[in-house]
N, C-alpha and C. Protein backbone atom coordinates (compact mmCIF):
# COMPACT_ATOMS: atom_id res chain seq x y z
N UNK A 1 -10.16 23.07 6.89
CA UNK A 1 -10.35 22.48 8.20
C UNK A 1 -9.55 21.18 8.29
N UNK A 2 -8.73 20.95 9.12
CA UNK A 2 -7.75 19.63 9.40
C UNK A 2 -8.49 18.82 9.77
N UNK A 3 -8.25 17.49 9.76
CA UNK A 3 -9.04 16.07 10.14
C UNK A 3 -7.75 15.91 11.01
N UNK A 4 -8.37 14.73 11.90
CA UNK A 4 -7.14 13.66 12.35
C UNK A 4 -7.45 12.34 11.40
N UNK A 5 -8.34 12.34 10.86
CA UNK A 5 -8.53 10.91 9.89
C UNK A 5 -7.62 11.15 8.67
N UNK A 6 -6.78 9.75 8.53
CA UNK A 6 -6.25 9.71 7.10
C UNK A 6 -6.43 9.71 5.76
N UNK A 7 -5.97 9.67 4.54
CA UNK A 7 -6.54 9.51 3.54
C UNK A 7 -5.89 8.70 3.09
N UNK A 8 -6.80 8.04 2.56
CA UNK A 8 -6.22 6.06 1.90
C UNK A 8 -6.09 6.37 0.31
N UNK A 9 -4.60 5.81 0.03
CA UNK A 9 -4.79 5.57 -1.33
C UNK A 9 -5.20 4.33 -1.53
N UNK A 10 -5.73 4.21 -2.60
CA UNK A 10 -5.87 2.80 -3.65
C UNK A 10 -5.56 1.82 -3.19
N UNK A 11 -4.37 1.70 -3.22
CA UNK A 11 -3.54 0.30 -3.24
C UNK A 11 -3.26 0.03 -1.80
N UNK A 12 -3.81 0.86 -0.22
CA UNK A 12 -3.82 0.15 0.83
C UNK A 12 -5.47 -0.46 0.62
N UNK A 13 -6.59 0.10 0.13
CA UNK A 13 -7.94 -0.39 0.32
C UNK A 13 -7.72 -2.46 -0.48
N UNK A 14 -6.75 -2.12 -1.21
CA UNK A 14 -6.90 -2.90 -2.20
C UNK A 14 -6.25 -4.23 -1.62
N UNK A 15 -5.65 -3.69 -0.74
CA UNK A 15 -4.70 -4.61 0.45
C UNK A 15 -5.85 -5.32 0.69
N UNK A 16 -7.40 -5.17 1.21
CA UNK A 16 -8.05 -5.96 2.13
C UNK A 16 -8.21 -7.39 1.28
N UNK A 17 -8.19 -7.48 -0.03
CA UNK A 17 -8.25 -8.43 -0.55
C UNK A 17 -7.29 -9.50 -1.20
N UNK A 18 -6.01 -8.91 -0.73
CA UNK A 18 -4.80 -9.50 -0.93
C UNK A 18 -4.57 -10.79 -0.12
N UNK A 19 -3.75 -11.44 -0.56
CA UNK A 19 -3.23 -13.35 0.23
C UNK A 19 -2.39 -12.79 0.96
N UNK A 20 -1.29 -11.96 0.91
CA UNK A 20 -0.89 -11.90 1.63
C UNK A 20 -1.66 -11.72 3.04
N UNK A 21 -1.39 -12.52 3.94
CA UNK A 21 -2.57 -11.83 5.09
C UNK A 21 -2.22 -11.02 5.95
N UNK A 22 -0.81 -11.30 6.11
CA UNK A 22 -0.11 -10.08 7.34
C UNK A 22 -0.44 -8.67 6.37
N UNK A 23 -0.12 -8.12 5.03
CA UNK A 23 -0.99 -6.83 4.72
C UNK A 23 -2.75 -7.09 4.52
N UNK A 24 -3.32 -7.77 4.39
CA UNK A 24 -4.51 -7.65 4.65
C UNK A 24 -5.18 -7.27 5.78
N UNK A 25 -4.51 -7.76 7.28
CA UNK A 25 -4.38 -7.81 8.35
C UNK A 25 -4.64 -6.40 8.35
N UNK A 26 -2.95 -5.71 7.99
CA UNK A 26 -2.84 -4.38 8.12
C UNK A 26 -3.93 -3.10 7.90
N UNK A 27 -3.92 -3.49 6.44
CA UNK A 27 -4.93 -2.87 5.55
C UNK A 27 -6.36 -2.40 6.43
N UNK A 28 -6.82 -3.69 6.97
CA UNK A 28 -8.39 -3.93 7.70
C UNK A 28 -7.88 -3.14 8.92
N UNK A 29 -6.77 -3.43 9.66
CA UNK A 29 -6.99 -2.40 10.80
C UNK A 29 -6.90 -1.11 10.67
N UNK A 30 -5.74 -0.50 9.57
CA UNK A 30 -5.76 1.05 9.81
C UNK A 30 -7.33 1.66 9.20
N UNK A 31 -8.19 0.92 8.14
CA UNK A 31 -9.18 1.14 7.73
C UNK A 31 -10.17 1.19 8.94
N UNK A 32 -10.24 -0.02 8.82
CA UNK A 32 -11.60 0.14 10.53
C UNK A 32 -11.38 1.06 11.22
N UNK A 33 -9.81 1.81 10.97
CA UNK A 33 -10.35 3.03 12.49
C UNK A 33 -10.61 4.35 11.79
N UNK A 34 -11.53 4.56 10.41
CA UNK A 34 -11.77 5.16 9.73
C UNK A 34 -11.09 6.67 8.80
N UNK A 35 -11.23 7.35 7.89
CA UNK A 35 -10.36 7.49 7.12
C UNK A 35 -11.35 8.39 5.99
N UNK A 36 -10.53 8.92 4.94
CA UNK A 36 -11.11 9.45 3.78
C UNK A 36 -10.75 8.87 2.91
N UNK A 37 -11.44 9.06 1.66
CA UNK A 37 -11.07 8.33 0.11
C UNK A 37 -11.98 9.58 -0.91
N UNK A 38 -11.34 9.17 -1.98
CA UNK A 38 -12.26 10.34 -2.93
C UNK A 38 -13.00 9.07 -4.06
N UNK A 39 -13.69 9.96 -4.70
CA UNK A 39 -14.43 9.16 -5.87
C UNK A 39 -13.28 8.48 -6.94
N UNK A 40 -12.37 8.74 -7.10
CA UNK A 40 -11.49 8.31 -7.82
C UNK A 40 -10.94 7.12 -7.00
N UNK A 41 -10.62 6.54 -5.88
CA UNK A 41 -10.14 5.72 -5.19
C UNK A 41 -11.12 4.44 -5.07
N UNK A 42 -12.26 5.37 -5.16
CA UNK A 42 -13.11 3.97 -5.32
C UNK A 42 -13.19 3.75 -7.46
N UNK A 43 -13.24 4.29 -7.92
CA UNK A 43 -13.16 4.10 -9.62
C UNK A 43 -11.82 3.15 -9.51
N UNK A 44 -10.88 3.41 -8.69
CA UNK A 44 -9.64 2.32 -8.96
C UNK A 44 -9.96 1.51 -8.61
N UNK A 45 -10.39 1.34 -7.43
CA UNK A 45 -10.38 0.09 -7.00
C UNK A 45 -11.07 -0.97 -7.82
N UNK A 46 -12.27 -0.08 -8.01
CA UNK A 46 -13.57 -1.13 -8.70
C UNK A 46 -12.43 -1.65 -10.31
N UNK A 47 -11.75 -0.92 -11.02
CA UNK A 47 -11.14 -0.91 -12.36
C UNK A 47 -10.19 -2.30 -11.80
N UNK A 48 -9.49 -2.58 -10.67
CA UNK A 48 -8.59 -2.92 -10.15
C UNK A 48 -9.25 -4.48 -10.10
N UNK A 49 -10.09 -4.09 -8.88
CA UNK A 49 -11.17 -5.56 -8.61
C UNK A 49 -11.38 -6.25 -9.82
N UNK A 50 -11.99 -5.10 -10.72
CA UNK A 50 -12.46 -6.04 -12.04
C UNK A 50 -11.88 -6.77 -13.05
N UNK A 51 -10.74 -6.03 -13.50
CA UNK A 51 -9.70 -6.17 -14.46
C UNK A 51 -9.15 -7.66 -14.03
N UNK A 52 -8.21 -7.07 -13.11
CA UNK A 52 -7.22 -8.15 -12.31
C UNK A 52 -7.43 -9.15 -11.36
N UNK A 53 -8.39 -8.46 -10.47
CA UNK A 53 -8.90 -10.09 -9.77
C UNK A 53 -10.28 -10.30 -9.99
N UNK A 54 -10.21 -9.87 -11.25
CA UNK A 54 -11.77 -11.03 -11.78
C UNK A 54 -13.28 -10.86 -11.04
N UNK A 55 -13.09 -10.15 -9.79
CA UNK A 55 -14.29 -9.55 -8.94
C UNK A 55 -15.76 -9.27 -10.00
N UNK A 56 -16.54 -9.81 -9.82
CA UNK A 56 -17.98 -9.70 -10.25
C UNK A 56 -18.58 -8.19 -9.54
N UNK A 57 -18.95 -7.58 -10.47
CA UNK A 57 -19.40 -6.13 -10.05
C UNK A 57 -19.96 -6.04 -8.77
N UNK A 58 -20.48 -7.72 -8.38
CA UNK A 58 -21.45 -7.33 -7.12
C UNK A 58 -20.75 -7.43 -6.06
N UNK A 59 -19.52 -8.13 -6.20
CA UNK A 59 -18.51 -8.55 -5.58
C UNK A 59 -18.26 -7.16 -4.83
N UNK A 60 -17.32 -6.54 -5.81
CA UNK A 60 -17.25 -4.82 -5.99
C UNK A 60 -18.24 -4.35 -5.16
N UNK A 61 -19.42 -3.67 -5.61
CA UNK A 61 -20.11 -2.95 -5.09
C UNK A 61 -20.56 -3.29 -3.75
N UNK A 62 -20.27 -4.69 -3.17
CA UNK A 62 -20.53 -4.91 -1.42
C UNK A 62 -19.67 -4.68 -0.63
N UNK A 63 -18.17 -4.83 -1.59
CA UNK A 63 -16.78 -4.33 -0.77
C UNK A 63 -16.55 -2.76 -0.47
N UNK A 64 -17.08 -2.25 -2.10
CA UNK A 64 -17.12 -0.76 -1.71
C UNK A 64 -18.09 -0.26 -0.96
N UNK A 65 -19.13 -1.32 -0.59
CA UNK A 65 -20.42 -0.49 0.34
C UNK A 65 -19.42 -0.24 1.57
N UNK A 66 -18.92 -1.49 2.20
CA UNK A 66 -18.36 -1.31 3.20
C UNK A 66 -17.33 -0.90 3.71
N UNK A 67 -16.51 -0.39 2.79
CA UNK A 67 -15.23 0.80 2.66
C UNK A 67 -16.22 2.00 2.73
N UNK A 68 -17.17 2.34 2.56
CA UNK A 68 -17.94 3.46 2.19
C UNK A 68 -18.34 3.84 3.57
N UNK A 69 -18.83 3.13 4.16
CA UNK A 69 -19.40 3.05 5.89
C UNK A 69 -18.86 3.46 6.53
N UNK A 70 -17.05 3.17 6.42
CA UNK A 70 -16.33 4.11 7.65
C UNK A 70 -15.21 5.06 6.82
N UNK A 71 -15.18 4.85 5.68
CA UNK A 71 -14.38 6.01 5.27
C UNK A 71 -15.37 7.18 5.02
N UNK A 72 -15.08 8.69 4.71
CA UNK A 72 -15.96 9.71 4.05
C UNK A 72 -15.54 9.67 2.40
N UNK A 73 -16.26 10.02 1.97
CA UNK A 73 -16.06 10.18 0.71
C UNK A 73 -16.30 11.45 -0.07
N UNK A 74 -14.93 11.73 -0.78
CA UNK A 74 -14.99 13.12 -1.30
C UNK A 74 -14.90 13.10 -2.70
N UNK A 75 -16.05 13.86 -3.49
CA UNK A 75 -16.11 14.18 -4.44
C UNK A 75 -14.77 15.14 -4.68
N UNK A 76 -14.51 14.97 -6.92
CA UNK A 76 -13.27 15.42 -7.44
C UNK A 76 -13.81 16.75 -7.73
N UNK A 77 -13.12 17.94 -8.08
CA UNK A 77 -13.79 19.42 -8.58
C UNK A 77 -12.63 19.61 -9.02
N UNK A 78 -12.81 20.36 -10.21
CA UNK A 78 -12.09 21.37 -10.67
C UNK A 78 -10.81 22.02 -9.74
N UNK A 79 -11.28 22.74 -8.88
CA UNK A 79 -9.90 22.61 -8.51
C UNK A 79 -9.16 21.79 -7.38
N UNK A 80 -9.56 20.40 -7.76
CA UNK A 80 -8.77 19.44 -6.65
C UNK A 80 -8.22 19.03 -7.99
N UNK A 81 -8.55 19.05 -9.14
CA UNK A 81 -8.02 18.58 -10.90
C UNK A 81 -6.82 19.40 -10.96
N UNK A 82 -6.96 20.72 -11.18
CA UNK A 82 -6.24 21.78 -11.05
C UNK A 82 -4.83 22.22 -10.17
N UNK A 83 -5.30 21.48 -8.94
CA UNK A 83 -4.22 21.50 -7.77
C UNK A 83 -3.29 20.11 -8.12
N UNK A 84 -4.03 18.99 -8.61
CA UNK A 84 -3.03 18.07 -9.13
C UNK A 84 -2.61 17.97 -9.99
N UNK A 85 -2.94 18.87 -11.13
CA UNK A 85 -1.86 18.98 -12.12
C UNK A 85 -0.36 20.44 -11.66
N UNK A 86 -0.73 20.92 -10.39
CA UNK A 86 0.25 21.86 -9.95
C UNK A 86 0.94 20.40 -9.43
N UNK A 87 0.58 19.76 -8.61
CA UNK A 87 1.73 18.55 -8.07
C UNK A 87 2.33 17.95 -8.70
N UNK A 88 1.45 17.45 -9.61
CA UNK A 88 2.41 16.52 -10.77
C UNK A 88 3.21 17.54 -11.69
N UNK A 89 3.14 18.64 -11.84
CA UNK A 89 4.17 19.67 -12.38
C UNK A 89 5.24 19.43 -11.12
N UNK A 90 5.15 19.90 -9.97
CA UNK A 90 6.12 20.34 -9.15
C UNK A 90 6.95 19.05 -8.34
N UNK A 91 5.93 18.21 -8.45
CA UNK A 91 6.96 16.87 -7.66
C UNK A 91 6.77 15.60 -8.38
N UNK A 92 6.60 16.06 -9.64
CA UNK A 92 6.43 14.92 -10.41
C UNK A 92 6.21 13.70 -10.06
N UNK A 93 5.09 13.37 -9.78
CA UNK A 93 4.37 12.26 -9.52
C UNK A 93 3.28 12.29 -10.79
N UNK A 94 2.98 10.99 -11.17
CA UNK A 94 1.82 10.78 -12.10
C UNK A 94 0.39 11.57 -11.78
N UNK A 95 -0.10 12.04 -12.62
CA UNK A 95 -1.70 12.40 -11.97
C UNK A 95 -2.18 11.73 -11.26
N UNK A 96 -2.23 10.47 -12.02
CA UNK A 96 -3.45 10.22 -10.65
C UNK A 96 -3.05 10.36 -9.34
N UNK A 97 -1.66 9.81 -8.60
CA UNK A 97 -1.28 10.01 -8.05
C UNK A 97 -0.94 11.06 -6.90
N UNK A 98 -1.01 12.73 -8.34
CA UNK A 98 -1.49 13.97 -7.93
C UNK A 98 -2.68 13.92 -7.38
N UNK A 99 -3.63 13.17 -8.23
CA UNK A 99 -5.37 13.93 -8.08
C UNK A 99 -5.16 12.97 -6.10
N UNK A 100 -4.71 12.25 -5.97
CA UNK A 100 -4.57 11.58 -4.50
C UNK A 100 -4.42 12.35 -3.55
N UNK A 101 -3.49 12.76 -3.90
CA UNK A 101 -2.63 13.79 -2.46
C UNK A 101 -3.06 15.40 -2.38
N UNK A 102 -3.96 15.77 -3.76
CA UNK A 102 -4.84 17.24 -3.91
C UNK A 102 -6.00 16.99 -3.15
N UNK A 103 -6.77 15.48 -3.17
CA UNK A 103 -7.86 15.36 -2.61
C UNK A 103 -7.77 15.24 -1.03
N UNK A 104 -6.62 14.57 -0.63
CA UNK A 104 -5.89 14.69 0.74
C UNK A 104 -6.07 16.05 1.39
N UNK A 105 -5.32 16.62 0.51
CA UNK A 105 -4.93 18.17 1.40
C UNK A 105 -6.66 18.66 0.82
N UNK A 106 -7.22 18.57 -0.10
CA UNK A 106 -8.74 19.13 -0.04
C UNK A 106 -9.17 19.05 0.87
N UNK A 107 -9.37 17.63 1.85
CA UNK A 107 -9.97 16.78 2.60
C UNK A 107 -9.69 18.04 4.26
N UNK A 108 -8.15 18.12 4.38
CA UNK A 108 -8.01 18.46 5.26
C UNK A 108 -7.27 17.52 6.45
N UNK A 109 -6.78 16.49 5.56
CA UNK A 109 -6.09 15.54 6.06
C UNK A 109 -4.45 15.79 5.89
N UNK A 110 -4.23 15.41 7.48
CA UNK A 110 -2.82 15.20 7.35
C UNK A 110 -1.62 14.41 7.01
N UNK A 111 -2.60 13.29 6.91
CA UNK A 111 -1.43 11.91 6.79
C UNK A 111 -2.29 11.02 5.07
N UNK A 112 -1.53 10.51 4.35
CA UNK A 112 -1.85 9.63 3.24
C UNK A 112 -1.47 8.58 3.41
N UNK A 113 -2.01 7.38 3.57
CA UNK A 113 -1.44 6.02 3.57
C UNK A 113 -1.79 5.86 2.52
N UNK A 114 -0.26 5.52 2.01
CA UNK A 114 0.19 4.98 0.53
C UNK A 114 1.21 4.06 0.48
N UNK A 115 1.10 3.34 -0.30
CA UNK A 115 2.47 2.88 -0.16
C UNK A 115 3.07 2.91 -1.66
N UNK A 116 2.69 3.37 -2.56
CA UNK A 116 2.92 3.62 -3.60
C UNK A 116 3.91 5.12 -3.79
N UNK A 117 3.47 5.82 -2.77
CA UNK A 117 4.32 7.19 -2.81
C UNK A 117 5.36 7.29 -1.85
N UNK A 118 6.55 8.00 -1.88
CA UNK A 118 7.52 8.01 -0.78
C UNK A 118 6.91 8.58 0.45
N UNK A 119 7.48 7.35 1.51
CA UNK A 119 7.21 7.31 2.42
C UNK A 119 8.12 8.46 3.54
N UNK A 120 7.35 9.45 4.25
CA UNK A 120 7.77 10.33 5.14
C UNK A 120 7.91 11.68 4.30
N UNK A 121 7.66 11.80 2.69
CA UNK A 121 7.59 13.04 1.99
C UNK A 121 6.59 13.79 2.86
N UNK A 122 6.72 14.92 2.84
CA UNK A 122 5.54 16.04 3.55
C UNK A 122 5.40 17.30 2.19
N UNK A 123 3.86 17.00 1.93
CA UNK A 123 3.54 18.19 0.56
C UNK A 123 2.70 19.21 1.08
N UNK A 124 3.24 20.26 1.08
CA UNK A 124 1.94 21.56 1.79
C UNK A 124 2.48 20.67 3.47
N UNK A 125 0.98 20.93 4.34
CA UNK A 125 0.47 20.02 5.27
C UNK A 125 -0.15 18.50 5.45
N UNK A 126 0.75 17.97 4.35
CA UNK A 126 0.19 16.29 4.34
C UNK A 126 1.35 16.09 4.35
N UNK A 127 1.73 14.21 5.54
CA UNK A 127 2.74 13.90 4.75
C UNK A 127 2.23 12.14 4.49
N UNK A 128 3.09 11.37 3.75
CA UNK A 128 2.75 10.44 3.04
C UNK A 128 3.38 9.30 3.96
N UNK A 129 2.71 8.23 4.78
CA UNK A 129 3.25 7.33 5.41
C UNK A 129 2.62 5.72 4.54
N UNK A 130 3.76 5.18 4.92
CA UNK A 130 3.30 3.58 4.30
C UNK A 130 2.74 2.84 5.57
N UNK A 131 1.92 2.36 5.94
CA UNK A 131 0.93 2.23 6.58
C UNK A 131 1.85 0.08 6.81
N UNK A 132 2.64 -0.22 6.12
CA UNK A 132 3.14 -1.51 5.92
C UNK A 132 4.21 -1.77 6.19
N UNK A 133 5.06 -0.79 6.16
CA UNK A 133 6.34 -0.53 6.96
C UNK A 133 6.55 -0.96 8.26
N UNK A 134 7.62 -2.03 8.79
CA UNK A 134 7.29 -2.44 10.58
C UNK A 134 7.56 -1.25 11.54
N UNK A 135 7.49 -0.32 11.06
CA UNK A 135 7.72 0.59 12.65
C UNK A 135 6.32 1.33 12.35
N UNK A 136 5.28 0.71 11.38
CA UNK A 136 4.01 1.18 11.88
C UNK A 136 3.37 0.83 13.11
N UNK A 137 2.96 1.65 14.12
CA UNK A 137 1.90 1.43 15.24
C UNK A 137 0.74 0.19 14.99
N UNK A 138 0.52 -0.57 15.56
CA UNK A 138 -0.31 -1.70 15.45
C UNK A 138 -1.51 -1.19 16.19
């Protein structure tokens, strides 16, 4: 079943807490107008929060409450594992990276805001936009 909601990688959620503020900016608006993420997107983030910017678990767990509120959240299975190790075979991208864009097209989503992956690639029925790029829609 197709969504019109996107699927967020990692590293735009991760935007909301960035200095930069013009991508924070960004980040918070394409988010607020809601979106998908899988269980793995939030495991990064929290690994991300914690590691590198020092975030106190509780810190974490109030940011992810509220990423949680308007994104959906999709559990990983077997074969969303399975389908990303076919991606990362075929377009060589890193797993995790795979397990991203398997949970995407799981989801039923058409678009990935990433900015980590090439921007305007189309895999199956997803394609991958950078959400930070200036000829994004405001």
């Amino acid at each position: 079943m197709k969504t019109a909601k996107p699927f967020f990688d990692t590293n735009v959620l991760l935007y909301l807490l960035s200095e930069d503020t013009q991508k924070a900016d960004r980040a918070e608006a394409v988010i607020a107008l809601g979106g998908v993420i899988s269980v793995q997107v939030l495991n990064e983030f929290a690994s991300v929060a914690s590691r590198k910017l020092k975030m106190s678990y509780a810190e974490i767990r109030e940011t992810l409450s509220i990423i949680r509120s308007v994104c959906d959240t999709r559990v990983l299975t077997v074969a969303i594992h399975e389908q990303g190790l076919a991606i990362a075979e075929q377009f060589g991208f890193s797993l995790y990276d795979s397990l991203i864009v398997s949970a995407a097209l799981d989801a039923g989503c058409s678009m990935l805001y990433s900015e980590d992956m090439q921007h305007g690639q189309v895999i199956g029925s997803l394609l991958i936009h950078n959400p930070f790029l200036p000829d994004f829609p405001n």
